[in-house]
Protein backbone atom coordinates (compact mmCIF):
# COMPACT_ATOMS: atom_id res chain seq x y z
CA UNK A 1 -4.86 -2.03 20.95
CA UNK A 2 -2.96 -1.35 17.62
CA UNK A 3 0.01 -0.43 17.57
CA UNK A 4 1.34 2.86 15.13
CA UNK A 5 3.54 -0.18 13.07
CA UNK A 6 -0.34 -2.44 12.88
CA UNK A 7 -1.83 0.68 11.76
CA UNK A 8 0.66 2.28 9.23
CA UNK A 9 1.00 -1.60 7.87
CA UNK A 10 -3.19 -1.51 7.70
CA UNK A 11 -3.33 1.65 5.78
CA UNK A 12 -0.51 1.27 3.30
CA UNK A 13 -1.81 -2.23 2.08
CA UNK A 14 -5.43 -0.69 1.75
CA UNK A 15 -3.85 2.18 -0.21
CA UNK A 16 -1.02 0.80 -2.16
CA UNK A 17 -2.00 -2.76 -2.47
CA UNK A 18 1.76 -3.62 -1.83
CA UNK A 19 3.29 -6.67 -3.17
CA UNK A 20 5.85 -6.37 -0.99
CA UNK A 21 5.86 -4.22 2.69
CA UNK A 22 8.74 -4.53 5.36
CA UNK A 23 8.02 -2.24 8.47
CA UNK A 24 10.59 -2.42 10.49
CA UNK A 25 10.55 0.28 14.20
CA UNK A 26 13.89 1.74 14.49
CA UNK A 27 13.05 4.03 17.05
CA UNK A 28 15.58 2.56 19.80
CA UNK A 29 17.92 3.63 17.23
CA UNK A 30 17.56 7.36 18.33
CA UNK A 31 18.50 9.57 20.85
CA UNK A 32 15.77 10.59 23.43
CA UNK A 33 12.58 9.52 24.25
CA UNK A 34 11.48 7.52 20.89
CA UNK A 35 8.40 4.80 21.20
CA UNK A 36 7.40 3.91 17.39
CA UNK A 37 8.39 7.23 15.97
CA UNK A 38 11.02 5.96 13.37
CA UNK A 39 10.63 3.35 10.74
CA UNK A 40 12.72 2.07 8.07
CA UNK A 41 9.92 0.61 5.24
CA UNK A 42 10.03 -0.74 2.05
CA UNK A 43 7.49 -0.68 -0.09
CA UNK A 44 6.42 -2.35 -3.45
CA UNK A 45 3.76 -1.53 -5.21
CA UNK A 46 2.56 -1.13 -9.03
CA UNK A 47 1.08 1.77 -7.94
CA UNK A 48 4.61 2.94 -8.50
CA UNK A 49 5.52 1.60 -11.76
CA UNK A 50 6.87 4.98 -13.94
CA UNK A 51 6.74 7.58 -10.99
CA UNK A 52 9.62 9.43 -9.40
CA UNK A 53 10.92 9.23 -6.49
CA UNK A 54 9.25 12.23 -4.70
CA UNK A 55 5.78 10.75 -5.77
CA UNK A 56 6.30 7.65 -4.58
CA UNK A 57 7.11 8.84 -1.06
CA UNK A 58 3.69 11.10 -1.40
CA UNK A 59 2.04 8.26 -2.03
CA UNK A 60 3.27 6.39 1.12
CA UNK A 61 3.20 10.02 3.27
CA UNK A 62 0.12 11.23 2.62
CA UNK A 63 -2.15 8.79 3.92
CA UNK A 64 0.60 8.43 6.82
CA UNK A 65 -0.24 12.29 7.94
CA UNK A 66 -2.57 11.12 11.34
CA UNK A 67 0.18 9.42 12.71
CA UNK A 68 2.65 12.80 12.26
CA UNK A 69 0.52 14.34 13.39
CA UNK A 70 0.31 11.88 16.89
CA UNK A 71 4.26 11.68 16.98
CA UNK A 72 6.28 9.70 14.44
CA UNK A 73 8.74 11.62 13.54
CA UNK A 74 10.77 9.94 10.51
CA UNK A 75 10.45 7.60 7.57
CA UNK A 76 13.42 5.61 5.52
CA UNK A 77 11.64 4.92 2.56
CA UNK A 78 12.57 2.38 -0.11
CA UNK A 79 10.18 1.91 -2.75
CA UNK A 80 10.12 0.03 -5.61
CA UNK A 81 7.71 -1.21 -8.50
CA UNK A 82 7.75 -4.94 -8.73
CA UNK A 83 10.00 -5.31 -11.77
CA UNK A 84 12.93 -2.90 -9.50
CA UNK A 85 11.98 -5.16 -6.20
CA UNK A 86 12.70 -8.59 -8.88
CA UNK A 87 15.87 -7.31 -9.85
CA UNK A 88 17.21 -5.48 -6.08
CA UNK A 89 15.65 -8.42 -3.65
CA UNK A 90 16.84 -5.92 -0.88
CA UNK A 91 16.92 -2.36 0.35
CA UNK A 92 19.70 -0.37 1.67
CA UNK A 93 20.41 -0.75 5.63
CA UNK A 94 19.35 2.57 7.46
CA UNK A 95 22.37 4.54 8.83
CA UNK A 96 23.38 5.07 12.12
CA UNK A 97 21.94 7.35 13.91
CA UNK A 98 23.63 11.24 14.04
CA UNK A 99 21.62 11.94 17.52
CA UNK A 100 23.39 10.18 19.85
CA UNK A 101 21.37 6.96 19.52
CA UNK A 102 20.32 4.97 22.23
């Protein structure tokens, strides 16, 4: 069986041919009943190279919609082009959780 982290990691690298792809299941993170419905990601791709922000998280949404639509629930997003990821080498921590957590 695949897991929603297997399959989101299947279909970004088939879409965005990432150099670079950290999935990483903060769901235990957040209050209530959470099983693999948040995940903090970064993503590097050259499929980004010159866009803006809001496309690049299109790009990483859109082919993403099936599993919305079967529960997860929220996306950190930190995407780069290779030339950002060579100069970063990291991606902000996610915050703590507002909804009680745990």
């Amino acid at each position: 069986m695949t897991t929603r982290a297997q399959w989101i990691e299947q279909t970004l690298r088939a879409t965005l041919e990432p150099t670079h792809l950290e999935i990483t299941d903060e769901s235990t993170q957040h209050a209530g009943d959470r099983v693999e419905s948040h995940f903090r990601m970064v993503v590097v791709s050259d499929r980004f190279d010159r866009l803006p922000l809001i496309r690049r998280h299109r790009l990483v949404q859109d082919p993403l919609k099936p599993a919305f639509e079967q529960g997860l629930h929220a996306l950190a997003l930190h995407t780069y082009s290779p030339d950002e990821w060579a100069e970063r080498q990291n991606a902000p921590a996610s915050p703590a959780c507002q909804g009680g957590g745990h």
